[in-house]
N, C-alpha and C. Protein backbone atom coordinates (compact mmCIF):
# COMPACT_ATOMS: atom_id res chain seq x y z
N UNK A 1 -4.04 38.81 60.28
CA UNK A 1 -2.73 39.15 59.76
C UNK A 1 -2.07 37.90 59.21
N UNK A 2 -0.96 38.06 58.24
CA UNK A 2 -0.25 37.12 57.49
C UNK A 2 1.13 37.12 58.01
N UNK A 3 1.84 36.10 57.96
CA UNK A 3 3.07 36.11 58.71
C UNK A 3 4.03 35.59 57.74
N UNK A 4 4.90 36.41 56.96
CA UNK A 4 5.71 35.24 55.89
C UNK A 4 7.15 35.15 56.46
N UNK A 5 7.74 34.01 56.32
CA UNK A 5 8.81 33.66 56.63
C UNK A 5 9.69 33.19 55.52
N UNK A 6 10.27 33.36 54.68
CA UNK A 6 11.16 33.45 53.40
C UNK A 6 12.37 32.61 53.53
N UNK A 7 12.33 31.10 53.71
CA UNK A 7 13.51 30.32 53.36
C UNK A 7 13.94 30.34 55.40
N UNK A 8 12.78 30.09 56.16
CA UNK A 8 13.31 30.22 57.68
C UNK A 8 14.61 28.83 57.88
N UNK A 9 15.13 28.99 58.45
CA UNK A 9 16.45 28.04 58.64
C UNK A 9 16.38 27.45 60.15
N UNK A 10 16.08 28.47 61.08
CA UNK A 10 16.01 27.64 62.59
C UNK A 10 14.99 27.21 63.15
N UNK A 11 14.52 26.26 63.51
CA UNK A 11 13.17 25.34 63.60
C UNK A 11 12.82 25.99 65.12
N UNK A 12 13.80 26.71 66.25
CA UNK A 12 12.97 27.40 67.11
C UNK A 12 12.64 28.07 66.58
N UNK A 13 12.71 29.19 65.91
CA UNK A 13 12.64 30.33 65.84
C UNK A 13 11.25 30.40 64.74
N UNK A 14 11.06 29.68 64.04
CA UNK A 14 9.84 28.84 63.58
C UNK A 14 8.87 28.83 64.44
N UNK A 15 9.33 27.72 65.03
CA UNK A 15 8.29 27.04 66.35
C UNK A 15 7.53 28.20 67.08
N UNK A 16 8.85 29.63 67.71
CA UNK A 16 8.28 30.41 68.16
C UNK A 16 7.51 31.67 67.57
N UNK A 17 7.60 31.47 66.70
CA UNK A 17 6.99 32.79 65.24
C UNK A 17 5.51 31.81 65.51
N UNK A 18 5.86 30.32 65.06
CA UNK A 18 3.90 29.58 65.33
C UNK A 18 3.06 29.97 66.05
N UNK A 19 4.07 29.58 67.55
CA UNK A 19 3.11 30.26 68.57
C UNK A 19 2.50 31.28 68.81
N UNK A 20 3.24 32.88 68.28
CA UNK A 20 2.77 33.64 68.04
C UNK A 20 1.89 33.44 67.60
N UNK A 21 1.78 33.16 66.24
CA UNK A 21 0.46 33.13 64.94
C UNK A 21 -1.02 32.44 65.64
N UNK A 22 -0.54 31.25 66.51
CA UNK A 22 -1.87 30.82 67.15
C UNK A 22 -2.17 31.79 68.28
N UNK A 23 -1.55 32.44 69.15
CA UNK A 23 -1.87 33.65 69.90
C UNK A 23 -2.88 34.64 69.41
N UNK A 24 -2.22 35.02 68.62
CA UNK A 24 -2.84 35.88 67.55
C UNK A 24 -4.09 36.17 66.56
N UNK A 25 -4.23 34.38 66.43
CA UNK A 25 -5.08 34.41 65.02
C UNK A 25 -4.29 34.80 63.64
N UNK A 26 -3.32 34.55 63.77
CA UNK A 26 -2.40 34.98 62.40
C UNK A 26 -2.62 33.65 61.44
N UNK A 27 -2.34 33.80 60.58
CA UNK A 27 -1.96 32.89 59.69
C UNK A 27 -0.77 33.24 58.87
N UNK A 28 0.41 31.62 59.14
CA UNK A 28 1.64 31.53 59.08
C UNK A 28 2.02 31.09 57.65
N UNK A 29 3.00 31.91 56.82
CA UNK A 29 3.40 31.17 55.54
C UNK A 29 4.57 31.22 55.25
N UNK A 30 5.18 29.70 54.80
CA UNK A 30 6.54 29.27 54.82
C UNK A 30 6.94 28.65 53.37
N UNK A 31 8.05 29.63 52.85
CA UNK A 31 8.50 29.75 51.82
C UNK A 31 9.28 28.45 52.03
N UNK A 32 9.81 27.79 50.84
CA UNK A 32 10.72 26.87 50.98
C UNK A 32 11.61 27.79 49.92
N UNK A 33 13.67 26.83 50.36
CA UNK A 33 13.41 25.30 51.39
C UNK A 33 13.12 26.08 52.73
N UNK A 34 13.42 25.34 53.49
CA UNK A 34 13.46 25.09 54.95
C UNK A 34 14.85 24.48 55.35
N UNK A 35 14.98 25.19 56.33
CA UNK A 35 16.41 24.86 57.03
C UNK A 35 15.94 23.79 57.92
N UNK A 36 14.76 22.81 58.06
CA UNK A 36 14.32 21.88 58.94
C UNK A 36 13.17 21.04 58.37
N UNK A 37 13.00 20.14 58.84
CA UNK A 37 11.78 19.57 58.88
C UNK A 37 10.44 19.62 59.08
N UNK A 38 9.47 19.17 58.60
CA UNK A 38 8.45 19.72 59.50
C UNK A 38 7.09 18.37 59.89
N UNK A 39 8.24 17.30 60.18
CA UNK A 39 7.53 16.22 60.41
C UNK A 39 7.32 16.26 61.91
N UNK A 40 6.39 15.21 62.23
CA UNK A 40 5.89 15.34 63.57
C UNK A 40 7.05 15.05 64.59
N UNK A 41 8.25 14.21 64.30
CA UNK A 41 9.48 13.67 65.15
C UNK A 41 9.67 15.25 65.59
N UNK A 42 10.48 16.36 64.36
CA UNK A 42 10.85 17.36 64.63
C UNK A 42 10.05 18.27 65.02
N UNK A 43 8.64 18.60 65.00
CA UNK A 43 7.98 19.16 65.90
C UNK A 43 7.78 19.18 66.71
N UNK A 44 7.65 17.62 67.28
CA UNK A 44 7.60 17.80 69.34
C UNK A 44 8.71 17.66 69.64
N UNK A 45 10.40 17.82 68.50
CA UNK A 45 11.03 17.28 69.66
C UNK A 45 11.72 19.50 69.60
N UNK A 46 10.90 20.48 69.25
CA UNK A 46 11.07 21.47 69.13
C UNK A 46 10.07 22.07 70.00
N UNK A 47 9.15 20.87 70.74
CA UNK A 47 8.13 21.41 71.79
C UNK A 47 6.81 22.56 70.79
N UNK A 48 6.52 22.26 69.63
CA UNK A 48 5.92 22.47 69.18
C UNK A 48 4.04 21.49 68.95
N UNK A 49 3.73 21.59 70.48
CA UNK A 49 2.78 20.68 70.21
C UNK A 49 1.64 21.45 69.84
N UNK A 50 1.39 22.36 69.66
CA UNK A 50 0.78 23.69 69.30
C UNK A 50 0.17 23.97 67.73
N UNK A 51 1.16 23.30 67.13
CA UNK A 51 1.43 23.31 65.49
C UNK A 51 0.04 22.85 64.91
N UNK A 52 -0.52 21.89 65.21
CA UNK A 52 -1.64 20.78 64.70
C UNK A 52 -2.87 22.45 64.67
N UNK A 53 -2.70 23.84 65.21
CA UNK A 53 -3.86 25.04 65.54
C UNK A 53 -3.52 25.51 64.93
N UNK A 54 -2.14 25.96 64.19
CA UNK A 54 -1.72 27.25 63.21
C UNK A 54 -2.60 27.27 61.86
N UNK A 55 -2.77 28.36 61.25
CA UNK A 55 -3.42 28.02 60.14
C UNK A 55 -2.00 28.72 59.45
N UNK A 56 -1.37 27.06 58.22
CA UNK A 56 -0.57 27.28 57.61
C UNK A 56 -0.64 27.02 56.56
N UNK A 57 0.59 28.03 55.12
CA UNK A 57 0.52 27.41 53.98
C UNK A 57 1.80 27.70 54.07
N UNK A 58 2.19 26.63 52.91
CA UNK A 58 3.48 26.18 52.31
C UNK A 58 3.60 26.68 51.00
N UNK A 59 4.83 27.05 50.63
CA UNK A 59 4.77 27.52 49.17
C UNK A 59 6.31 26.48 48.61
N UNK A 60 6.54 26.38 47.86
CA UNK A 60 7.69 25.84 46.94
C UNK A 60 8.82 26.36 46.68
N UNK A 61 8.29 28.08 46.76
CA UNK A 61 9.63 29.44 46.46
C UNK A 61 8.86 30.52 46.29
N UNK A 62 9.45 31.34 46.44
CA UNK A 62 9.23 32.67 46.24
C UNK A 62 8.16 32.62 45.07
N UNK A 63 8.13 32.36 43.93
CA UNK A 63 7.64 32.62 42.96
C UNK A 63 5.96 31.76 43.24
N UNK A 64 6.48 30.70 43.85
CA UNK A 64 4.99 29.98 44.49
C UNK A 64 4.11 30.92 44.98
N UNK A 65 4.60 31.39 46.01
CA UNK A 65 4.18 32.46 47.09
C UNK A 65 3.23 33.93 46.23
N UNK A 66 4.32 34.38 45.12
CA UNK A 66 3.76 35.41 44.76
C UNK A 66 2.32 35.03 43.92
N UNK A 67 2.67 33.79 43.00
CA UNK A 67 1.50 33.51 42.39
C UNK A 67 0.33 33.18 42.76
N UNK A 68 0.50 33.19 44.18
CA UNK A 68 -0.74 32.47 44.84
C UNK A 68 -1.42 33.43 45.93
N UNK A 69 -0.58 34.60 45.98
CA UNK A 69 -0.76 35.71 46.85
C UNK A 69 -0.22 36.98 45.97
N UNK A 70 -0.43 36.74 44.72
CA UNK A 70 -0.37 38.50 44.17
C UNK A 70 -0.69 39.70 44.54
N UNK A 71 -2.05 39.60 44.72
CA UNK A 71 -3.06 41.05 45.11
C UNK A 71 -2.55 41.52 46.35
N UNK A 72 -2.00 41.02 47.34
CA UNK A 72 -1.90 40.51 48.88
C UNK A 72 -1.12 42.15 49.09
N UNK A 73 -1.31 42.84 50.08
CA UNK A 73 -0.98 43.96 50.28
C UNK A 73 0.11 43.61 51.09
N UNK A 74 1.47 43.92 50.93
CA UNK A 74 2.80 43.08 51.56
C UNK A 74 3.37 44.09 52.32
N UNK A 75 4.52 43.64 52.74
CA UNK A 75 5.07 44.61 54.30
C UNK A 75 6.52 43.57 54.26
N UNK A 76 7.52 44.44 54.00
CA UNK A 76 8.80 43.71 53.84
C UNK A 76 9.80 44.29 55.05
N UNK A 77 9.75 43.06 56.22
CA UNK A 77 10.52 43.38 57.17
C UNK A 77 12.15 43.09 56.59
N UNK A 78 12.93 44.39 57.16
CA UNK A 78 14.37 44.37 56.75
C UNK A 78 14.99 45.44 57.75
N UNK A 79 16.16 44.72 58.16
CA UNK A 79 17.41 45.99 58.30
C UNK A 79 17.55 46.95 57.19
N UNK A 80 17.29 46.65 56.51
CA UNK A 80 17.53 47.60 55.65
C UNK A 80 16.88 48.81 55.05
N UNK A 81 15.34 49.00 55.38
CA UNK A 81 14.39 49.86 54.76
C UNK A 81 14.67 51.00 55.43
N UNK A 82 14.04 52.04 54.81
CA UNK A 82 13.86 53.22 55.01
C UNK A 82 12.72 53.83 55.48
N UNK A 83 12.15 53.43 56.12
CA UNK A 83 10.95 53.97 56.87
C UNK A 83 10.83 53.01 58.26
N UNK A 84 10.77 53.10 59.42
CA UNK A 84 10.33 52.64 60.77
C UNK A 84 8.99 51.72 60.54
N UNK A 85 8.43 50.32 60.94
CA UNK A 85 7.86 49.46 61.02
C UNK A 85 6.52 50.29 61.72
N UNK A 86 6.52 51.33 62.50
CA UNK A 86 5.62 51.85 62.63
C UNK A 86 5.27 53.29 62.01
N UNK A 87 5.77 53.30 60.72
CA UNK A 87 5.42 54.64 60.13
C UNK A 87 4.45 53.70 59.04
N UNK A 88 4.52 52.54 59.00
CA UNK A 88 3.70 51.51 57.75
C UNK A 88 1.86 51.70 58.02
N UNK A 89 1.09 51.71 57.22
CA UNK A 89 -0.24 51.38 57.91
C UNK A 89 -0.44 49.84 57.52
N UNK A 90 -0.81 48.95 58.18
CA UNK A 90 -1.17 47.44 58.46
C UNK A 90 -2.69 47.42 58.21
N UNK A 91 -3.12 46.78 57.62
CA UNK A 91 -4.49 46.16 57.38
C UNK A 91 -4.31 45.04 57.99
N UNK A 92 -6.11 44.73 58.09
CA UNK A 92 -6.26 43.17 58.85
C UNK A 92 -5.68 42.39 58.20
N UNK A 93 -5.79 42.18 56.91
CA UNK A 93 -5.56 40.75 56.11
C UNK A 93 -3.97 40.86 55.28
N UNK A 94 -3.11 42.11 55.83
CA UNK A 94 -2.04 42.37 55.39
C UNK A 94 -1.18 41.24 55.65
N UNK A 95 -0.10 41.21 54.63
CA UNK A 95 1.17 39.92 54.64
C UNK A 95 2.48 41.22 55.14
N UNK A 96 3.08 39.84 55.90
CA UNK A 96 4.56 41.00 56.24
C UNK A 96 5.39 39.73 56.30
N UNK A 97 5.99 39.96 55.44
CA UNK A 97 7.88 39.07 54.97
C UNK A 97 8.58 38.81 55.54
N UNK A 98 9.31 38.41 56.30
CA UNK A 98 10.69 38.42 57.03
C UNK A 98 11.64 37.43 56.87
N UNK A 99 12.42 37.42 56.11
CA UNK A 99 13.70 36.65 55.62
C UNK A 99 14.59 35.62 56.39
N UNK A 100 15.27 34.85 55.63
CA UNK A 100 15.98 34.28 56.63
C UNK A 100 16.88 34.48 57.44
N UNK A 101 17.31 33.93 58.72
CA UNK A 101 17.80 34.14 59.44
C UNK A 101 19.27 34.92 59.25
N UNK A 102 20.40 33.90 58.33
CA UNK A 102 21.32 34.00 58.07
C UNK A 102 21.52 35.65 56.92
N UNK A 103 20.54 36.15 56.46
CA UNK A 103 20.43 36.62 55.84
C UNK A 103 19.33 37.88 55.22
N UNK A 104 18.52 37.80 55.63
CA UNK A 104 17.19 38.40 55.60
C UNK A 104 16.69 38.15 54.04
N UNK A 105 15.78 39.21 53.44
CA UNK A 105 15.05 38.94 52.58
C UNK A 105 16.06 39.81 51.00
N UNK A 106 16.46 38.67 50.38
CA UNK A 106 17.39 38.94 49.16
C UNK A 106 17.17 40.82 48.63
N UNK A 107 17.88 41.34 48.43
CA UNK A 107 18.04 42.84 47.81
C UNK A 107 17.39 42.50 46.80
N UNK A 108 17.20 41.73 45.85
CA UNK A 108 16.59 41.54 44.46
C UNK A 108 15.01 42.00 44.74
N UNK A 109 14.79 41.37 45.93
CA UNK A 109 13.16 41.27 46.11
C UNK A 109 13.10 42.88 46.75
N UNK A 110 13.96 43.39 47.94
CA UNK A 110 13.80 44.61 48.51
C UNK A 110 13.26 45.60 47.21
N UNK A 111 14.60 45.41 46.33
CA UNK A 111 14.45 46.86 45.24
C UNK A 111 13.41 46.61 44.85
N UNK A 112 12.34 45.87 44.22
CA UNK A 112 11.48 46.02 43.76
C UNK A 112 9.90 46.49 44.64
N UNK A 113 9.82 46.49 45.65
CA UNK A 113 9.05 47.02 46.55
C UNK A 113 9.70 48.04 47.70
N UNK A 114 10.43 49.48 47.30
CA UNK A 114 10.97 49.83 48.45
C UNK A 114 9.86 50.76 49.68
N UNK A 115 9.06 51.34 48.64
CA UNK A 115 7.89 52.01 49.78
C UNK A 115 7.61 50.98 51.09
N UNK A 116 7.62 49.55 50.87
CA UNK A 116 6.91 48.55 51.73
C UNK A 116 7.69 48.38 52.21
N UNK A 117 9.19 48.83 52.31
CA UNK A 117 10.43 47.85 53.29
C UNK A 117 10.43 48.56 54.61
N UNK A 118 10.03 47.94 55.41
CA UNK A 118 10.29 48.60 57.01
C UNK A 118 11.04 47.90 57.94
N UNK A 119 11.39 48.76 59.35
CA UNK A 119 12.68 48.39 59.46
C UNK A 119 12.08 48.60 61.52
N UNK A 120 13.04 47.92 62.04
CA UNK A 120 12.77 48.31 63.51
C UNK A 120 14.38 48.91 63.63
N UNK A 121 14.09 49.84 64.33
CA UNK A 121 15.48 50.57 64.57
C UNK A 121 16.39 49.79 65.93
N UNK A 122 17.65 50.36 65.53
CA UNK A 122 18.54 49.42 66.46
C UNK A 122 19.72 50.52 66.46
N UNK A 123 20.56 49.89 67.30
CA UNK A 123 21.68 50.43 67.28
C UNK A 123 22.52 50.52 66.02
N UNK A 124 23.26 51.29 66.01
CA UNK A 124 23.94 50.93 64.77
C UNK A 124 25.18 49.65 64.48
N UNK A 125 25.35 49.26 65.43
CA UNK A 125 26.59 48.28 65.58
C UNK A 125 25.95 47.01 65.46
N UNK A 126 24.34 46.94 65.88
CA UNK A 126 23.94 45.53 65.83
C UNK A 126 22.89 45.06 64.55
N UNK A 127 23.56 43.87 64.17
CA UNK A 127 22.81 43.37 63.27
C UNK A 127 21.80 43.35 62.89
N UNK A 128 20.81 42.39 63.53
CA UNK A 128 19.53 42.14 63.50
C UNK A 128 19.36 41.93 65.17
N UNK A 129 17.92 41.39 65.19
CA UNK A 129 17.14 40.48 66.32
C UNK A 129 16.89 39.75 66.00
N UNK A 130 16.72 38.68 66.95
CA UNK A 130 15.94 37.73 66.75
C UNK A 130 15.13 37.84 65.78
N UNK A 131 15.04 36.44 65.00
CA UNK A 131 13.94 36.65 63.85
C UNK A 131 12.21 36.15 65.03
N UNK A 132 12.03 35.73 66.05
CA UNK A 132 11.00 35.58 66.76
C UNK A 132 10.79 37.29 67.61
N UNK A 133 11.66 37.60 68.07
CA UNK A 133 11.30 38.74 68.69
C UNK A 133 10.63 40.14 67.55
N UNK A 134 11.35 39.92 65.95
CA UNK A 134 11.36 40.70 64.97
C UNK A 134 9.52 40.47 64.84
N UNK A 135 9.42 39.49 64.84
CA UNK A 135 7.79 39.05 64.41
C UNK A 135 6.88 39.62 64.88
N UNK A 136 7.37 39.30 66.90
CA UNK A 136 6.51 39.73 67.78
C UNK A 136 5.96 41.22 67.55
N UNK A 137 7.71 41.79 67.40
CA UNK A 137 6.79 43.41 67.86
C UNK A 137 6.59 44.14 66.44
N UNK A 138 6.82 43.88 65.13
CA UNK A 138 5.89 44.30 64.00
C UNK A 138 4.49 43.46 63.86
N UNK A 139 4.00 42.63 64.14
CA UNK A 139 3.06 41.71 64.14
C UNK A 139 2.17 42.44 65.39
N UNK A 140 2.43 42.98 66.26
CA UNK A 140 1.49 42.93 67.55
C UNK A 140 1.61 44.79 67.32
N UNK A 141 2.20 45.45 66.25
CA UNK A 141 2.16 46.60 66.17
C UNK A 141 1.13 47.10 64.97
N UNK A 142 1.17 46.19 63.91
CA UNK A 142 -0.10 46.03 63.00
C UNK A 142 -1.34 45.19 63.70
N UNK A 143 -1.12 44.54 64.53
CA UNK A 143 -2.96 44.30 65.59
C UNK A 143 -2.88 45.28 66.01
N UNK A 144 -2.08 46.50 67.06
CA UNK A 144 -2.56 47.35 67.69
C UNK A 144 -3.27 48.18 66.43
N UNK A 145 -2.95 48.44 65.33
CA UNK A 145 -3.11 49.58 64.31
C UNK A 145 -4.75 49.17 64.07
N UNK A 146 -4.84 47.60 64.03
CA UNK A 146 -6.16 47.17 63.96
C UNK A 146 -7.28 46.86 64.82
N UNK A 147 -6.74 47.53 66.30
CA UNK A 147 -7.33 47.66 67.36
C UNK A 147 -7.78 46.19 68.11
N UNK A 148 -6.53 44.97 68.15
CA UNK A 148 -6.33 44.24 68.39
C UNK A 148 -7.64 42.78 68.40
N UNK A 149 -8.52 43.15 66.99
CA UNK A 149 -9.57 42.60 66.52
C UNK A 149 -9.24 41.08 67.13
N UNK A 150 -10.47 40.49 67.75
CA UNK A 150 -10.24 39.02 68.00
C UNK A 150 -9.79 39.06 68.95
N UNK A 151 -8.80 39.63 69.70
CA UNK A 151 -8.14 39.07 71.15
C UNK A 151 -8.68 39.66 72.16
N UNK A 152 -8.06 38.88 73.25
CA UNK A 152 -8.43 39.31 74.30
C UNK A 152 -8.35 40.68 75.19
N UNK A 153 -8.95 41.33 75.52
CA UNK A 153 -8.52 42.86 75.72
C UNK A 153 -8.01 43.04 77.26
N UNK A 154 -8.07 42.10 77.66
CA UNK A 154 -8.22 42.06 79.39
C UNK A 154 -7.89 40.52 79.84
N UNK A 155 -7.05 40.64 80.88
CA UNK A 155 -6.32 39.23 81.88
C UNK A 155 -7.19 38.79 82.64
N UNK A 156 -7.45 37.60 82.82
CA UNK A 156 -7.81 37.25 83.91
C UNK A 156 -7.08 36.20 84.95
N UNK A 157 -7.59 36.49 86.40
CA UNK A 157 -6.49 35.90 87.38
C UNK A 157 -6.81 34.52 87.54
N UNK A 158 -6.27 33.31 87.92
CA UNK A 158 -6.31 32.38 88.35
C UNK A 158 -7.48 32.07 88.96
N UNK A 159 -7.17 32.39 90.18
CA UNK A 159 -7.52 32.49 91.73
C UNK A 159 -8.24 33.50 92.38
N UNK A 160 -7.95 34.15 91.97
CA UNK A 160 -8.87 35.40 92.47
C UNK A 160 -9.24 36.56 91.66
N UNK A 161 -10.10 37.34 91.99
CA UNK A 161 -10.21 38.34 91.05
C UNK A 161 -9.75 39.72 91.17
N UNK A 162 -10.29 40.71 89.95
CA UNK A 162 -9.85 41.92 89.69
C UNK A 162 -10.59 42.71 90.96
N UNK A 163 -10.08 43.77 91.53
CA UNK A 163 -11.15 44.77 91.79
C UNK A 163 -12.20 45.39 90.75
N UNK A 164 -13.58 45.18 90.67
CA UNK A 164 -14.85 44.84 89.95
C UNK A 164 -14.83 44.32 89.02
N UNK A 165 -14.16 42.85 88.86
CA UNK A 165 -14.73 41.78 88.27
C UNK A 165 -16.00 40.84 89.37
N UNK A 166 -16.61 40.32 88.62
CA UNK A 166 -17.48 39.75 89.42
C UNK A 166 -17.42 38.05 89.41
């Protein structure tokens, strides 16, 4: 899976979208600008020692992004769409958008893809979520769709074991 982040502004919320992506096996892509840095000072001092495993690309702008990922079968997370994040079908190698913080992903870009805009439902009084929590559960809802290819299917304990593990 593809993880796009469109002009991200808060360097946790970054940091914690990464971690995801290395959890995962995702691969993370970050539109500029950036509301942060992404030198090594501001990475560990965001406890991002993790970063050096993500597989990431950088784009310049929007228009970077598209030219270099045209074909790319996209998934535009928004408050705003009209269809539920799980009415979408997700492919393995699918990209899914999610805007910036302050703002989400510009109406200019929505109107032109509205079949793809999906949405996690909420109350009506509240804004958004977290842009890390937003990631988690459309991101881990397109692995389930893909029958969670690559990960681990099963915990294991510390210290002791399962009843019939061996």
């Amino acid at each position: 899976m593809n993880i796009v982040l469109l002009e991200p502004e808060i360097p946790s919320n970054t940091g914690n979208i990464g971690r995801t992506c290395v959890a995962t096996g995702s691969s993370l892509h970050l539109i500029k600008p950036l509301g942060f840095e992404l030198d090594e000072k501001h990475l560990r001092r965001a406890g991002m020692d993790y970063w050096k495993s993500i597989d990431l690309h950088i784009y310049e702008n929007y228009e970077d992004f598209c030219n270099k990922n045209g074909s790319a079968v996209m998934h535009f997370a928004t408050t705003k769409g009209q269809k539920m994040y799980t009415e979408a079908d997700f492919g393995p190698d699918d990209f899914i958008m999610f805007g910036k913080e302050s703002r989400g992903i510009p109406e200019e870009i929505l109107i032109e893809h509205p079949e793809s805009c999906i949405r996690i439902p909420m109350l009506g009084d509240i804004r958004s979520l977290n842009l890390g929590n937003s990631v988690a559960i459309v991101l881990y809802e397109a692995l389930r769709q893909n029958n969670f290819m690559g990960l681990n299917p099963t915990g294991h304990l510390h210290r002791l074991c399962w009843p019939g593990d061996n």
